[in-house]
Each structure stands twice: as structure tokens, then as C-alpha cells.
PDB file of N, CA and C in Angstrom:
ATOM      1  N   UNK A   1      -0.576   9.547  27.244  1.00  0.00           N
ATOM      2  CA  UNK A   1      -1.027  10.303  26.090  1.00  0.00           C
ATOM      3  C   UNK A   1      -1.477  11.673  26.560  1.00  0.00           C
ATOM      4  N   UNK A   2      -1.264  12.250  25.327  1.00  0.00           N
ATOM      5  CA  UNK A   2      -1.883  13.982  25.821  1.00  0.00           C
ATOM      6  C   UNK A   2      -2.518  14.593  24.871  1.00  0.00           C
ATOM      7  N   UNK A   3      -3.878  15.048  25.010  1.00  0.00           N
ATOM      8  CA  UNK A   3      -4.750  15.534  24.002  1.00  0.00           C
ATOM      9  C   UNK A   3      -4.152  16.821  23.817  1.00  0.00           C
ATOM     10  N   UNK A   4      -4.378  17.376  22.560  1.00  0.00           N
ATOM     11  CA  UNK A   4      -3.655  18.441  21.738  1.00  0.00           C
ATOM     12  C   UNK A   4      -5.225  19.248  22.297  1.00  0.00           C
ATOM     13  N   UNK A   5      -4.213  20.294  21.096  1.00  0.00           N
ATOM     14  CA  UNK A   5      -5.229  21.261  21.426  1.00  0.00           C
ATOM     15  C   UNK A   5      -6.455  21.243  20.196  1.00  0.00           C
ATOM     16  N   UNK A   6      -6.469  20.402  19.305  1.00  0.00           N
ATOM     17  CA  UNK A   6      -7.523  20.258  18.852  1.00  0.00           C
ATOM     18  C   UNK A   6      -8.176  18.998  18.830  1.00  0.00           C
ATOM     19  N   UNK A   7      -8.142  18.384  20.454  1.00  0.00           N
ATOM     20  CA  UNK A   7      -9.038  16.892  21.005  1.00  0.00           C
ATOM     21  C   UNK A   7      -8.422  15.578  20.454  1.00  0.00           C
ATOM     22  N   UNK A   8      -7.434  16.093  20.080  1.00  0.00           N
ATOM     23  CA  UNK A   8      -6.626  14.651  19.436  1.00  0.00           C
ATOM     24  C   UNK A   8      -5.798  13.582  20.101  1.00  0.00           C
ATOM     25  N   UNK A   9      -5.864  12.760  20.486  1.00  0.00           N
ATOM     26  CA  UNK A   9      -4.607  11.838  21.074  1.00  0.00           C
ATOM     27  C   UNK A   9      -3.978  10.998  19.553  1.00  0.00           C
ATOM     28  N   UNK A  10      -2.633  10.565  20.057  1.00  0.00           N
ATOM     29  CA  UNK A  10      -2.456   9.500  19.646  1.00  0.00           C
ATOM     30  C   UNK A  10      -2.199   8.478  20.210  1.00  0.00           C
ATOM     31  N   UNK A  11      -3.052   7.241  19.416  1.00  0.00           N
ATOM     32  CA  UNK A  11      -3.030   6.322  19.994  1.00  0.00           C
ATOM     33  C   UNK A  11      -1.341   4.886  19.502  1.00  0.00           C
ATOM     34  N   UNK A  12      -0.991   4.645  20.724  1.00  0.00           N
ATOM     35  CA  UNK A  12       0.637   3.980  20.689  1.00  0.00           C
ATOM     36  C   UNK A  12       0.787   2.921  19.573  1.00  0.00           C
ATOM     37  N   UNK A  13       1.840   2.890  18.862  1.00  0.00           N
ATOM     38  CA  UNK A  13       2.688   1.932  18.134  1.00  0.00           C
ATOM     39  C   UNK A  13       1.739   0.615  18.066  1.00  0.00           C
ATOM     40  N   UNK A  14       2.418   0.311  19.428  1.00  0.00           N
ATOM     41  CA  UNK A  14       1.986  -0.756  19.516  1.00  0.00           C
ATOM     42  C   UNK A  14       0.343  -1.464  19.708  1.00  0.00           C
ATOM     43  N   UNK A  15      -0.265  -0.595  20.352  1.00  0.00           N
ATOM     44  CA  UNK A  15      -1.855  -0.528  19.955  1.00  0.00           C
ATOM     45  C   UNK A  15      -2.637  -0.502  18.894  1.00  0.00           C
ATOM     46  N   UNK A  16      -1.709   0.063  18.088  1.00  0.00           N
ATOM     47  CA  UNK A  16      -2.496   0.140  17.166  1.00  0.00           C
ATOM     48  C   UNK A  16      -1.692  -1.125  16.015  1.00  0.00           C
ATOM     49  N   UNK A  17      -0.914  -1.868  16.037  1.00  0.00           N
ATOM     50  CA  UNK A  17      -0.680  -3.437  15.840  1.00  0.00           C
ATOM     51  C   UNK A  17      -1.150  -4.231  16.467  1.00  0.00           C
ATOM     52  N   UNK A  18      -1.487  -3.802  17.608  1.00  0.00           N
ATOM     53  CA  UNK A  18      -1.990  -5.765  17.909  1.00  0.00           C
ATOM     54  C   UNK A  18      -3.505  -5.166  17.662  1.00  0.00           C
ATOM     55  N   UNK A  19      -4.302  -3.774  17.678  1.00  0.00           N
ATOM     56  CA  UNK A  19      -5.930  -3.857  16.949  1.00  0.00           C
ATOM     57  C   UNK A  19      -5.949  -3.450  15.763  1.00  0.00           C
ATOM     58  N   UNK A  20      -4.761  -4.054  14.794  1.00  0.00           N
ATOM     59  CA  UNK A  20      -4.846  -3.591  13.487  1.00  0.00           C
ATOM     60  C   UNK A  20      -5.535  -2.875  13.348  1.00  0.00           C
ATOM     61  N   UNK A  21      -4.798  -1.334  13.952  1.00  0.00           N
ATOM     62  CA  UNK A  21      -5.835  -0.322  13.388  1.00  0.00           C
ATOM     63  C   UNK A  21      -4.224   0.762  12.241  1.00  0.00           C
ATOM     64  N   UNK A  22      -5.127   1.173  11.199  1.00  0.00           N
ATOM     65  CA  UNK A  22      -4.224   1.896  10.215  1.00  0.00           C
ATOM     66  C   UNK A  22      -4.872   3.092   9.898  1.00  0.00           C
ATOM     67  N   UNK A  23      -4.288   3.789   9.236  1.00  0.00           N
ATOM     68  CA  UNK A  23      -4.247   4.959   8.836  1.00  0.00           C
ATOM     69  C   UNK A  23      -5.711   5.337   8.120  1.00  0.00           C
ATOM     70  N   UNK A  24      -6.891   5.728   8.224  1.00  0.00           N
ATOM     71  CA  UNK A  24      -7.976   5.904   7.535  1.00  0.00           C
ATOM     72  C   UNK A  24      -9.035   4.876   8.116  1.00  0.00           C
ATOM     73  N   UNK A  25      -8.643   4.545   8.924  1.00  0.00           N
ATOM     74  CA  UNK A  25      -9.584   3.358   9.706  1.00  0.00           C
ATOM     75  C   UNK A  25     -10.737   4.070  10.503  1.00  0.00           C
ATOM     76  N   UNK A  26     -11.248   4.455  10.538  1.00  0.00           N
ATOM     77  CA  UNK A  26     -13.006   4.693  11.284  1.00  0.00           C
ATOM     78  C   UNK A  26     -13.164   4.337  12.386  1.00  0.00           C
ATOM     79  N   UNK A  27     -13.022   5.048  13.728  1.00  0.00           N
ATOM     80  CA  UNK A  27     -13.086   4.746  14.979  1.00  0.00           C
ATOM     81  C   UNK A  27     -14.026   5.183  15.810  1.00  0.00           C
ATOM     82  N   UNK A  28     -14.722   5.053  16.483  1.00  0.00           N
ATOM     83  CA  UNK A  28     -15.617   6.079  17.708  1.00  0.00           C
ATOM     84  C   UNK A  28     -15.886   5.965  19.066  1.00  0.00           C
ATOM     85  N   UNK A  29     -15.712   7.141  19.322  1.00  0.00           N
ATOM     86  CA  UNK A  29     -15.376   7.294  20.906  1.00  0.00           C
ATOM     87  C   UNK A  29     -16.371   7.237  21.930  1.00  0.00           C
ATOM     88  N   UNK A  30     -16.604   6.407  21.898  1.00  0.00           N
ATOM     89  CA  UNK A  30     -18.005   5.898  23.087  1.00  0.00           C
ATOM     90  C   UNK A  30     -18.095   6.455  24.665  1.00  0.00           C
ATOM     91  N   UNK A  31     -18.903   6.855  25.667  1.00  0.00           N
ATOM     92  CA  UNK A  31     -18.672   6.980  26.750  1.00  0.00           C
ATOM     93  C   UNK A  31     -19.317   5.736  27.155  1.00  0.00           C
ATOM     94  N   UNK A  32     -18.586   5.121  28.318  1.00  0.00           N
ATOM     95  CA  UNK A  32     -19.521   3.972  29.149  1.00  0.00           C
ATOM     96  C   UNK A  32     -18.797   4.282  30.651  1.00  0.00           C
ATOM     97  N   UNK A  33     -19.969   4.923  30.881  1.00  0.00           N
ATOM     98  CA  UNK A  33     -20.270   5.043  32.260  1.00  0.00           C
ATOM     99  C   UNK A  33     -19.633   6.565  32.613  1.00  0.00           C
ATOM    100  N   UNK A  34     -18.004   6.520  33.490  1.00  0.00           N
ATOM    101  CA  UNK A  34     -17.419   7.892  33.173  1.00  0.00           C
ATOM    102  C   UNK A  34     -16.048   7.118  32.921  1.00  0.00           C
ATOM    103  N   UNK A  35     -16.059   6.365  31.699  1.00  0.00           N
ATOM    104  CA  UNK A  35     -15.066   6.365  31.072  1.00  0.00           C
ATOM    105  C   UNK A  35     -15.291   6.601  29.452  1.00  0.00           C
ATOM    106  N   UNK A  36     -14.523   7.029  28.342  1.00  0.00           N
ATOM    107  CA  UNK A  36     -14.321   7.195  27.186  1.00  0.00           C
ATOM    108  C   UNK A  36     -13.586   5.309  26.541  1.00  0.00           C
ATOM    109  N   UNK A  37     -14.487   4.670  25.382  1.00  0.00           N
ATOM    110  CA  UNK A  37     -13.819   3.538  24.749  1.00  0.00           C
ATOM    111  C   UNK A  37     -13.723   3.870  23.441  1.00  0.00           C
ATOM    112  N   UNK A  38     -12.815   3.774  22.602  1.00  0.00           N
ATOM    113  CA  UNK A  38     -12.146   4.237  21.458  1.00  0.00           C
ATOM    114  C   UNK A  38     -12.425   2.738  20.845  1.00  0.00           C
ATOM    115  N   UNK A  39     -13.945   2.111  19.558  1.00  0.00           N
ATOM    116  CA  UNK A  39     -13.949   1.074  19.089  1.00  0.00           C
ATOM    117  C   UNK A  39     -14.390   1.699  17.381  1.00  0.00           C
ATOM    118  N   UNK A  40     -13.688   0.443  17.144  1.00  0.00           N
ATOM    119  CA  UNK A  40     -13.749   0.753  15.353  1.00  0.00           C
ATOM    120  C   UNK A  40     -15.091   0.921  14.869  1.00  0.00           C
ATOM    121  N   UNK A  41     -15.248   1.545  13.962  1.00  0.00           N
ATOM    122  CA  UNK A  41     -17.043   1.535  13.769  1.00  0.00           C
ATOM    123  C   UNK A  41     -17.833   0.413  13.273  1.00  0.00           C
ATOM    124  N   UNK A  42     -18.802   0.578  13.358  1.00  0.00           N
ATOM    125  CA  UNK A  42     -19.591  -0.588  13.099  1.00  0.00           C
ATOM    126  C   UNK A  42     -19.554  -0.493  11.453  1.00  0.00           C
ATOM    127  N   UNK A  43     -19.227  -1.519  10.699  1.00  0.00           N
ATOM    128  CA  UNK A  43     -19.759  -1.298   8.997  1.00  0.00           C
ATOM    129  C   UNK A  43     -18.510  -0.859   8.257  1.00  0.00           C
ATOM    130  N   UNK A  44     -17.678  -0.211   9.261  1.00  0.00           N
ATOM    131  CA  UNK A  44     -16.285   0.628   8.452  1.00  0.00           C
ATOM    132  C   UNK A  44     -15.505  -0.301   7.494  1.00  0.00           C
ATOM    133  N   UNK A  45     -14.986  -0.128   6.646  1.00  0.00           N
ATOM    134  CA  UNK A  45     -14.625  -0.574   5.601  1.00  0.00           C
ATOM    135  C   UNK A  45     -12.990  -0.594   5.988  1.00  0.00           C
ATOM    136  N   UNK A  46     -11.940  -2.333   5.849  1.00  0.00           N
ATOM    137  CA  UNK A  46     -10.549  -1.983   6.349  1.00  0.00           C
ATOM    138  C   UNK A  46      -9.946  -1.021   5.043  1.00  0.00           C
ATOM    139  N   UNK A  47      -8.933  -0.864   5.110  1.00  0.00           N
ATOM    140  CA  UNK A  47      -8.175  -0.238   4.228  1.00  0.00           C
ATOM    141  C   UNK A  47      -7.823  -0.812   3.122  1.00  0.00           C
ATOM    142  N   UNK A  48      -7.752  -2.290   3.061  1.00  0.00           N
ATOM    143  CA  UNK A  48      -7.875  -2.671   1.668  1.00  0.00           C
ATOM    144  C   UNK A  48      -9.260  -2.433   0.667  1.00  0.00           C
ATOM    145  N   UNK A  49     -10.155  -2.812   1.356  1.00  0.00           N
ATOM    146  CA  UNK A  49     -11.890  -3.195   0.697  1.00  0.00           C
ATOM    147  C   UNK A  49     -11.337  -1.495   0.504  1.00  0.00           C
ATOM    148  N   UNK A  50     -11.325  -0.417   0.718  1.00  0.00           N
ATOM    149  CA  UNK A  50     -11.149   1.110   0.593  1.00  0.00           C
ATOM    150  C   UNK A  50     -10.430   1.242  -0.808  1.00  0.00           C
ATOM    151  N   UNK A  51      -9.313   0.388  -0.261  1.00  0.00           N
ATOM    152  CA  UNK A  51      -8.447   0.712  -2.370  1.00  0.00           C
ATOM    153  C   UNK A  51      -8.950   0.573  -2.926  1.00  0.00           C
ATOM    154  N   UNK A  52      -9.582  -0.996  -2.791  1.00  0.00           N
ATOM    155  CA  UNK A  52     -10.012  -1.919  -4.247  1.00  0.00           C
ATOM    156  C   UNK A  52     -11.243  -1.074  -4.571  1.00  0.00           C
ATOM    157  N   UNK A  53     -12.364  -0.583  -3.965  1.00  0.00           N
ATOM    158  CA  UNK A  53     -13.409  -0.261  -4.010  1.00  0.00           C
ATOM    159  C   UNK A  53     -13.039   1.069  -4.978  1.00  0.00           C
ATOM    160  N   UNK A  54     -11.924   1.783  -4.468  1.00  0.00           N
ATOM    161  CA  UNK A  54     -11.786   2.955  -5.127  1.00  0.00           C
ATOM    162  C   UNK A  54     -11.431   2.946  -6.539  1.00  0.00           C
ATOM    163  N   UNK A  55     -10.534   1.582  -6.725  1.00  0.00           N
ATOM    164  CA  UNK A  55      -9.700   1.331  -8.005  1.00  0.00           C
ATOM    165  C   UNK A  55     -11.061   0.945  -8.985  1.00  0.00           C
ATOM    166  N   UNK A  56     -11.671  -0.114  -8.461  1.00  0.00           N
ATOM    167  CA  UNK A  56     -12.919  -1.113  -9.129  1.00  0.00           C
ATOM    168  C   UNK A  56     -13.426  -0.082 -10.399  1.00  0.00           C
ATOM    169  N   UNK A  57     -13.627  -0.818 -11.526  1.00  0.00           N
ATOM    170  CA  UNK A  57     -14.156   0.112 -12.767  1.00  0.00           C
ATOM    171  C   UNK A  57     -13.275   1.024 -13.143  1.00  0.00           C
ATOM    172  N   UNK A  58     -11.734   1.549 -12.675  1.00  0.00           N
ATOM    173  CA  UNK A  58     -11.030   2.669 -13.321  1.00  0.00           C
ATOM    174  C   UNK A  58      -9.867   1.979 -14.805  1.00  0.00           C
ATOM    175  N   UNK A  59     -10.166   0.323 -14.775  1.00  0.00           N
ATOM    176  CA  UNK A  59      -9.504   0.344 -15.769  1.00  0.00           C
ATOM    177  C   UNK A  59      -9.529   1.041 -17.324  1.00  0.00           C
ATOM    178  N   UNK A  60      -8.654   1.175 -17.875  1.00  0.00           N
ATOM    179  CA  UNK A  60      -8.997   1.569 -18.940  1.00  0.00           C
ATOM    180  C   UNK A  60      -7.998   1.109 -20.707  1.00  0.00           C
ATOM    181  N   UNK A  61      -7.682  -0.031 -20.374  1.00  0.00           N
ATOM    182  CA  UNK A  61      -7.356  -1.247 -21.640  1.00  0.00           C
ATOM    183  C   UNK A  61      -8.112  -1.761 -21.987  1.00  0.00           C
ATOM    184  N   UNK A  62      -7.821  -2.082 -23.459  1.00  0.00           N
ATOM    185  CA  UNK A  62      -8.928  -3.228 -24.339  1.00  0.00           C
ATOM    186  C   UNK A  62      -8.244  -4.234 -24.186  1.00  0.00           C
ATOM    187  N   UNK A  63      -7.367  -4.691 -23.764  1.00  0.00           N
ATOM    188  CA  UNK A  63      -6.636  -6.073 -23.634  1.00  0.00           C
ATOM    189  C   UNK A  63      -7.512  -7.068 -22.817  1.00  0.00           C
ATOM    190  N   UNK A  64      -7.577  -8.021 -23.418  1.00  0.00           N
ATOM    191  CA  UNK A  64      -8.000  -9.506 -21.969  1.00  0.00           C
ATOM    192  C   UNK A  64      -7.562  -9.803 -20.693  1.00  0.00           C
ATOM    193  N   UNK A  65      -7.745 -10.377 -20.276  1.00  0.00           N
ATOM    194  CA  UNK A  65      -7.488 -11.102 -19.184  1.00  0.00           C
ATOM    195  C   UNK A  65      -5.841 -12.102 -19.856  1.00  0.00           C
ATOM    196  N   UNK A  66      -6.132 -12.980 -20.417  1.00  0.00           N
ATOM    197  CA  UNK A  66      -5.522 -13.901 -21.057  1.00  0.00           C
ATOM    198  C   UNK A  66      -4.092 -12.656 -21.543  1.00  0.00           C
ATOM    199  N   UNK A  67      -4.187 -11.630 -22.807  1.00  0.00           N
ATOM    200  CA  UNK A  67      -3.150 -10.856 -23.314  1.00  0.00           C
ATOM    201  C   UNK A  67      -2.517  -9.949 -21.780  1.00  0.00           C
ATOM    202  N   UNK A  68      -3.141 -10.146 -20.777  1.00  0.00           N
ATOM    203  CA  UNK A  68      -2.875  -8.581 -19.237  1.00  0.00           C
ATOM    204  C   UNK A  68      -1.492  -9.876 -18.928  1.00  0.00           C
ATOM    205  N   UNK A  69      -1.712 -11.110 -18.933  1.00  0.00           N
ATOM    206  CA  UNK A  69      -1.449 -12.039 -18.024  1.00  0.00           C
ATOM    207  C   UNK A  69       0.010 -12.605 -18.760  1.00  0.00           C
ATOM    208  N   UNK A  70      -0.181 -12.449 -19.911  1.00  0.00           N
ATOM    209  CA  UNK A  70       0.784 -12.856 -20.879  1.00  0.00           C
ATOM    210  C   UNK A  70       1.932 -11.392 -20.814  1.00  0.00           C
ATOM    211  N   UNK A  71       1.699 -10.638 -20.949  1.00  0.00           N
ATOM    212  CA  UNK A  71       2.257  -9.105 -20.797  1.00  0.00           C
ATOM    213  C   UNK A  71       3.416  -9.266 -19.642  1.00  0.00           C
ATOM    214  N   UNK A  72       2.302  -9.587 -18.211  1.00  0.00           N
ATOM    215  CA  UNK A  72       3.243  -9.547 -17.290  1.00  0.00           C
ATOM    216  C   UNK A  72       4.177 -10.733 -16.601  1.00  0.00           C
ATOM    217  N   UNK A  73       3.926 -11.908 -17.342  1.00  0.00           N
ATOM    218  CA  UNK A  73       4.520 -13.211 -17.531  1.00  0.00           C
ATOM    219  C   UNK A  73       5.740 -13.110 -18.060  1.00  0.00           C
ATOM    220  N   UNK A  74       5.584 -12.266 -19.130  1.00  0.00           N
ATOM    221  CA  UNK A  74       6.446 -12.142 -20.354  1.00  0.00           C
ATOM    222  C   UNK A  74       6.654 -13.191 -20.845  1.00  0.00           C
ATOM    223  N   UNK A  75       5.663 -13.997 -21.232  1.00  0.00           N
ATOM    224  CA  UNK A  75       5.585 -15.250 -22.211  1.00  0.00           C
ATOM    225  C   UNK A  75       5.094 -14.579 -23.770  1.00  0.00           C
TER     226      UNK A  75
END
């Protein structure tokens, strides 16, 4: 890897699949000892809990539960 010129690496393909890490994920760069460890933050929220949280309360139908369900059934 090679830090840019504004302190950036990227971190590989494959690293970042096997520590399911994605796009908007919350990371921090720790020193221990004289090395640098790159761990997810403490509390960070994954990328789903992020949608839903964002979506939560934006509906805006008077329909039910029961008529939403029937709609997309197409019963």
C-alpha cells in the first residue's frame, strides 16, 4: 500500500471481506507501541442499522400494514 498525498491508504479487496468492512464504516487508527492498528470503532453503527435508522419515521402513507402487504402480494 501507498499513502497518498492526503494520508490515505487503501485498504485490499480482500481485507476488507473477510473484516466486513464497507463503505461508511468507522475505523481508527491506533498506535501500539511503533506500530499503527486500523480497528473499527467502538459503538459504530454497520451499514445496515445506518439505512434503517435513516429511513425509520420517513414513511408517508395512510395505508396499513394489512392493505401495504396486500398491494405487494397482489392479492
Amino acid at each position: 500500500m501507498r499513502l497518498n498525498s492526503k494520508g490515505q491508504v487503501t485498504i485490499p479487496a480482500e481485507l476488507r471481506r473477510k473484516y466486513a468492512l464497507e463503505e461508511g464504516d468507522e475505523v481508527e487508527v491506533i498506535e501500539v507501541g511503533d506500530s499503527l492498528r486500523i480497528v473499527r470503532s467502538e459503538g459504530a453503527r454497520r451499514r445496515g442499522k445506518r439505512l434503517t435508522g435513516h429511513m425509520r419515521g420517513r414513511a408517508t402513507t395512510a395505508m396499513s400494514t394489512d392493505e401495504l402487504m396486500e398491494l405487494f402480494r397482489g392479492e
